[in-house]
Protein backbone atom coordinates (compact mmCIF):
# COMPACT_ATOMS: atom_id res chain seq x y z
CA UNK A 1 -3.20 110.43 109.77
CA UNK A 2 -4.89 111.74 112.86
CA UNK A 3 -5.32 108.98 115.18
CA UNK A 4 -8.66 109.56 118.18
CA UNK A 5 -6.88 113.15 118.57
CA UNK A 6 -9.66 115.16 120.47
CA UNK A 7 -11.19 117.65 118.42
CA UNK A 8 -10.16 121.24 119.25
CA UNK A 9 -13.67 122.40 119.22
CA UNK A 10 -15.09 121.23 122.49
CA UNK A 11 -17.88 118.79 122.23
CA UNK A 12 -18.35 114.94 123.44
CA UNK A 13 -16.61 113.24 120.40
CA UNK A 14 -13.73 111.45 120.03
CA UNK A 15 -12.74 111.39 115.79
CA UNK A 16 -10.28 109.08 113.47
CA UNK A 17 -9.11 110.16 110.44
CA UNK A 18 -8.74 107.37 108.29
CA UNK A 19 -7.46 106.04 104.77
CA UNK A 20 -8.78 102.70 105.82
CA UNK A 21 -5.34 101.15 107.72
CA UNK A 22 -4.76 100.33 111.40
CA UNK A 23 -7.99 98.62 111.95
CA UNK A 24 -6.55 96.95 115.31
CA UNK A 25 -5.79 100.78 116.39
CA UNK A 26 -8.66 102.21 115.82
CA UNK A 27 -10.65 98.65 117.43
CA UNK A 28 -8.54 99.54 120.53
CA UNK A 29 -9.20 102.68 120.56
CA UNK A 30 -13.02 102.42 120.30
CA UNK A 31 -13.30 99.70 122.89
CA UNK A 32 -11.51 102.56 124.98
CA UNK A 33 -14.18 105.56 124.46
CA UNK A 34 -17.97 104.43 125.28
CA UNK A 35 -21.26 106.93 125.82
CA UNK A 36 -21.77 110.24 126.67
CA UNK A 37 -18.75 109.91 124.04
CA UNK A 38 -19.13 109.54 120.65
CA UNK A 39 -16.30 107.86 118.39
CA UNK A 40 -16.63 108.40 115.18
CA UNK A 41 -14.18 107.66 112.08
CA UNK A 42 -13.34 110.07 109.18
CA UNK A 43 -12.74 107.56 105.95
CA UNK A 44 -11.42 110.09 102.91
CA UNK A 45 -11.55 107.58 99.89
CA UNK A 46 -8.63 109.59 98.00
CA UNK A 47 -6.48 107.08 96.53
CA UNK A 48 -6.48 109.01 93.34
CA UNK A 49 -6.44 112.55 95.06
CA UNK A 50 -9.34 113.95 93.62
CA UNK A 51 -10.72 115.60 97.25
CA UNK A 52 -6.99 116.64 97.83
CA UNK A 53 -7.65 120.34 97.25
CA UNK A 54 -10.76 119.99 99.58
CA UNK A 55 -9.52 117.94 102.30
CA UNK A 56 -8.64 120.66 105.20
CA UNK A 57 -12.38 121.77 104.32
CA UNK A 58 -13.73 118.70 104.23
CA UNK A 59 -12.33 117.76 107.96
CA UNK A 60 -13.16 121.17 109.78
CA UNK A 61 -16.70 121.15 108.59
CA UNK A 62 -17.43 117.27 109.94
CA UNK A 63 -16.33 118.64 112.94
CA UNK A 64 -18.33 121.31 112.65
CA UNK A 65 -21.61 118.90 111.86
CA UNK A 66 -20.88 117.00 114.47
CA UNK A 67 -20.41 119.73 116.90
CA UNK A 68 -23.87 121.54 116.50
CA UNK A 69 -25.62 118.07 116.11
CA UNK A 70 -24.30 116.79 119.34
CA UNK A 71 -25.88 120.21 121.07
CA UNK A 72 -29.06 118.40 120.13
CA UNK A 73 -28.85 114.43 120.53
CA UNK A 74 -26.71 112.00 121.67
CA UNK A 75 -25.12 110.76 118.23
CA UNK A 76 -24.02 106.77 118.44
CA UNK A 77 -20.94 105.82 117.55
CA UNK A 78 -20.47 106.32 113.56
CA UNK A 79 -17.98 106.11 110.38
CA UNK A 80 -18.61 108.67 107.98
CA UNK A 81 -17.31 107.96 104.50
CA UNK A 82 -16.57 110.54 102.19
CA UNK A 83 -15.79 110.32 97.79
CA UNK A 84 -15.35 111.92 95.39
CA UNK A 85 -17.87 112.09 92.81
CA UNK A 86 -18.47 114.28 88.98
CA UNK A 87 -21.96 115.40 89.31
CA UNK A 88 -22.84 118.68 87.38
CA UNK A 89 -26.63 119.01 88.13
CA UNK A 90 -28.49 121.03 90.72
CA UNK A 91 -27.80 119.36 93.46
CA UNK A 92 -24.85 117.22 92.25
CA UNK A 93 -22.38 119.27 94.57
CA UNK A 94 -22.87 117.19 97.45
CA UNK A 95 -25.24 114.15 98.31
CA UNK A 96 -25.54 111.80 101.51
CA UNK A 97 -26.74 108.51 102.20
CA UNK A 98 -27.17 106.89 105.77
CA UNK A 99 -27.88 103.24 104.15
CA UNK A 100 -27.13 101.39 107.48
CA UNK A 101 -27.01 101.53 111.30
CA UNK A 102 -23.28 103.67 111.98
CA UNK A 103 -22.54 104.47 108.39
CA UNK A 104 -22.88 108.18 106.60
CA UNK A 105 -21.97 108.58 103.44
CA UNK A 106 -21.57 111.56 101.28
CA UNK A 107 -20.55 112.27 97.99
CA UNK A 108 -18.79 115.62 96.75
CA UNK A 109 -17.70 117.10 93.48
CA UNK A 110 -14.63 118.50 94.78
CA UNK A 111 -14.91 121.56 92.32
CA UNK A 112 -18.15 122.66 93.31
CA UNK A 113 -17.24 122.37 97.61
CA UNK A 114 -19.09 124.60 99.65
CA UNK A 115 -18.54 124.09 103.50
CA UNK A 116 -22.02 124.95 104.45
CA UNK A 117 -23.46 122.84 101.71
CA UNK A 118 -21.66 120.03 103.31
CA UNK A 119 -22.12 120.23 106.64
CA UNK A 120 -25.96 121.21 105.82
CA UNK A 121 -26.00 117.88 103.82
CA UNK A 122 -24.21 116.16 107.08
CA UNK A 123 -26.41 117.88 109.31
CA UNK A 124 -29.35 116.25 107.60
CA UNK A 125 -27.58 112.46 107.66
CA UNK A 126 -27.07 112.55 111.01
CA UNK A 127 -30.63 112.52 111.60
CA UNK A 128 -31.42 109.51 109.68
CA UNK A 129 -27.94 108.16 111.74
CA UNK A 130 -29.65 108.62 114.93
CA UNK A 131 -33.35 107.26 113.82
CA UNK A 132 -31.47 104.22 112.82
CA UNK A 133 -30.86 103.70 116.99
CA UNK A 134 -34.69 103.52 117.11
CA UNK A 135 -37.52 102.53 114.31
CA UNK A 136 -34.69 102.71 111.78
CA UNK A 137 -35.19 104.53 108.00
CA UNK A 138 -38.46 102.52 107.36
CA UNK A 139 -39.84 100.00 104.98
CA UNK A 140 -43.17 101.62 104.31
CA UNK A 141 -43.85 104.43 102.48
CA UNK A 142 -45.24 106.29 105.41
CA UNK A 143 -42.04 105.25 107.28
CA UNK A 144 -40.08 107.01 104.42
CA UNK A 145 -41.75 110.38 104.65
CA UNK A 146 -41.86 110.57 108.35
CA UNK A 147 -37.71 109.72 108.31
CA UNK A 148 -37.39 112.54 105.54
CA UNK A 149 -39.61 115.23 106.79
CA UNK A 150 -37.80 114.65 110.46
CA UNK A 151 -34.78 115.22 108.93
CA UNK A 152 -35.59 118.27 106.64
CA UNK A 153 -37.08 119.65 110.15
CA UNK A 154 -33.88 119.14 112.18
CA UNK A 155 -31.49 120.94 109.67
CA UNK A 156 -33.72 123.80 110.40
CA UNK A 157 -33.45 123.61 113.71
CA UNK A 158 -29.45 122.62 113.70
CA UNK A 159 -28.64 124.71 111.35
CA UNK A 160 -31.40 127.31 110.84
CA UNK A 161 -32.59 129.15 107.49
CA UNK A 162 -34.84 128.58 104.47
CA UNK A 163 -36.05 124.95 103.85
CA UNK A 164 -34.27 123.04 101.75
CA UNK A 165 -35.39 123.05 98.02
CA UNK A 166 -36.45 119.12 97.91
CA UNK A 167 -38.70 119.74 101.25
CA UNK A 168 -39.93 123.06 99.28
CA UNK A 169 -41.36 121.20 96.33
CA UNK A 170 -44.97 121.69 95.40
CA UNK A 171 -46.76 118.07 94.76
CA UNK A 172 -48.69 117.68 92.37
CA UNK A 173 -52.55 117.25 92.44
CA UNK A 174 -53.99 114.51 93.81
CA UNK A 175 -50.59 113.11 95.49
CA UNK A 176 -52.05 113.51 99.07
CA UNK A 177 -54.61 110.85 98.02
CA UNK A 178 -51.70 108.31 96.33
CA UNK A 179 -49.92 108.93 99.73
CA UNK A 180 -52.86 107.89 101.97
CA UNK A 181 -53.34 105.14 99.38
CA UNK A 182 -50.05 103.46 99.35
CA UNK A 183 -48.91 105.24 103.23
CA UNK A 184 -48.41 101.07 104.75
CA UNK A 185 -47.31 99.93 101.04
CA UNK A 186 -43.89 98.65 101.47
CA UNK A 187 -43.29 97.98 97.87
CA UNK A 188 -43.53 101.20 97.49
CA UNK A 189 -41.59 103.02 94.48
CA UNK A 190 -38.94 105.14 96.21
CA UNK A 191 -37.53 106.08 93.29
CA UNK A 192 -40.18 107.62 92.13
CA UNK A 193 -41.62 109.43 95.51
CA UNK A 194 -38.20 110.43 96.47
CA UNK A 195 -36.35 110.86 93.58
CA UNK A 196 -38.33 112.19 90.25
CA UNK A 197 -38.19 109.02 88.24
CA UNK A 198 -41.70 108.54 86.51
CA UNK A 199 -44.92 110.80 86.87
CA UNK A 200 -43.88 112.89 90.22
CA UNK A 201 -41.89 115.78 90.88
CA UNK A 202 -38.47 115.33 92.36
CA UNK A 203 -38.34 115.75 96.34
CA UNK A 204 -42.37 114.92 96.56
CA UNK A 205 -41.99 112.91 99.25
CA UNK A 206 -39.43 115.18 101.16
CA UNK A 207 -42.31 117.67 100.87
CA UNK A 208 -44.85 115.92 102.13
CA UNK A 209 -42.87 114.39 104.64
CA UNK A 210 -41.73 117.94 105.94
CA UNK A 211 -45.55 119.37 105.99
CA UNK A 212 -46.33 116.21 107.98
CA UNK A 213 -43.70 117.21 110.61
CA UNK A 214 -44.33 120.86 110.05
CA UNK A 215 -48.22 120.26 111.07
CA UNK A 216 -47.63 118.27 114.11
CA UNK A 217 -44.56 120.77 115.74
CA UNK A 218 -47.66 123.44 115.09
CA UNK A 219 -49.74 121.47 117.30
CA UNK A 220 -47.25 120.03 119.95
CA UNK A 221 -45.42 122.51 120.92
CA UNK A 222 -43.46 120.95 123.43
CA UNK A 223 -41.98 119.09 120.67
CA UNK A 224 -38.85 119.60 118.54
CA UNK A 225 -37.16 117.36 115.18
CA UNK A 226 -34.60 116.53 117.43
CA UNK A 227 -37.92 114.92 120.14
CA UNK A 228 -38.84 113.62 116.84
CA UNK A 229 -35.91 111.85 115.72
CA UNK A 230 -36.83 108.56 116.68
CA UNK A 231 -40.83 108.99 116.81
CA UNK A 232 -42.55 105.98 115.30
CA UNK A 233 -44.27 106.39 111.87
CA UNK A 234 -47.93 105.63 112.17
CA UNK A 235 -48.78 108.21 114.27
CA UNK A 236 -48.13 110.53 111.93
CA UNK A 237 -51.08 108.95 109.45
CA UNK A 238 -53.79 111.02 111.14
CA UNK A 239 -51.94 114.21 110.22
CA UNK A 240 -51.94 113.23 106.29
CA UNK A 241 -55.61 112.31 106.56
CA UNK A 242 -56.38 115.54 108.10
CA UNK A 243 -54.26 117.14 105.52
CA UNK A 244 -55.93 115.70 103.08
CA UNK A 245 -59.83 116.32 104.06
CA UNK A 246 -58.42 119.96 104.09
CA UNK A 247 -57.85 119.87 100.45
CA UNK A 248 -60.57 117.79 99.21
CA UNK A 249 -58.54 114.54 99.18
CA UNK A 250 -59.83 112.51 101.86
CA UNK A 251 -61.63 110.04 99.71
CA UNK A 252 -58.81 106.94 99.34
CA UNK A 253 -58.61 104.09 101.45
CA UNK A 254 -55.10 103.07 102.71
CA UNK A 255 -54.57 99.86 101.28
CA UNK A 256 -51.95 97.78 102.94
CA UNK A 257 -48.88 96.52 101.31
């Protein structure tokens, strides 16, 4: 066990790794490291050894992650938790969660580890991490997009490349006008936006969320995802409406929720 050792590669960030012991420790040692640094806690749930093989990778590239990240914002303090999971489909290799202010998690099937994969996949946490510090993930399904499409947009510019396949999707027609429709709804079903259960394609929200972003860093250029990080929400409505009239979908009313 690695105890607030300073990471090798030189960045603001103090790390633990951790199995989940010494809690007074690493409490000590916290209280001891405040901003510009960030302390941050490694917690490998490997009781039963099943990220043993992957464990040397899985260290280096968090490091990694939060090396490029903190070249673009100040991360808060954070524990990132990492399991093992047994996922075979398309994007069952790795998956993250930030479900709380502080707290990544990520899910791997050790067999299918790919280092850029997971850091990309980090990458993309850590900006949900950071918009926690401000309007937080969001309630509303316009808060939901805007959170997603930020994020999509700073992996790109962490990490550069292609846009990830869920921010790639193609919605279907007439799911501008549902969006403007149900944009302040906050019984939304994120399920079914986000994650392909019922009558929409999986990753139609990222993908609208993305063009959102997309349109307004084509406008502002002074901005960047990392600017937008923690942008409020509603701002952003204008954009879909615009969108929208574009495409011949400007008739709904936003109803409130």
């Amino acid at each position: 066990m690695e105890i607030c050792g300073k990471d090798p590669i030189p960045y603001r960030s103090w790390f633990q790794l951790s199995c989940g012991s010494l809690p007074s420790l690493a409490t000590a040692c916290h209280s001891r490291y405040t901003h510009p640094m960030t302390f941050w806690t490694l917690h490998l749930l490997n009781t039963r050894h099943a990220l043993t093989p992957v464990l040397a990778e899985i260290r280096q590239a968090s490091r990694d992650a939060v090396a490029r990240v903190s070249d673009h914002v100040d991360l808060p303090d954070f524990d990132l938790v990492v399991r093992a999971q047994s996922d075979r489909s398309a994007d069952g290799a790795v998956q993250g969660h930030c479900p709380a202010p502080g707290v990544v998690e990520i899910a791997v099937t050790p067999d299918r580890f790919d280092p850029a994969h997971f850091t990309r996949a980090l990458v993309r946490q850590m900006a949900h991490l950071v918009r926690w510090e401000g309007p937080g993930y969001g309630k509303s399904l316009g808060e939901a997009l805007v959170s997603e499409g930020v994020a999509g947009h700073f992996v790109l510019q962490v990490l550069g490349g292609q846009a990830d396949a869920l921010d790639s999707v193609r919605p279907a027609q007439g799911t501008l006008r549902q969006a403007m429709n149900e944009w302040a709804r906050r019984d939304y079903d994120h399920p079914r936006w986000f994650g392909g259960k019922g009558d929409l394609r999986k990753g139609t929200g990222n993908s609208l969320g993305h063009r959102l972003i997309a349109e307004h860093l084509a406008q502002a250029t002074g901005d960047t995802a990392a600017s937008l990080v923690t942008a409020p929400a509603e701002p952003f409505r204008q954009i879909l409406r615009r969108i929208a009239a574009a495409e011949g979908q400007a008739e709904a009313e936003p109803s409130e929720g």
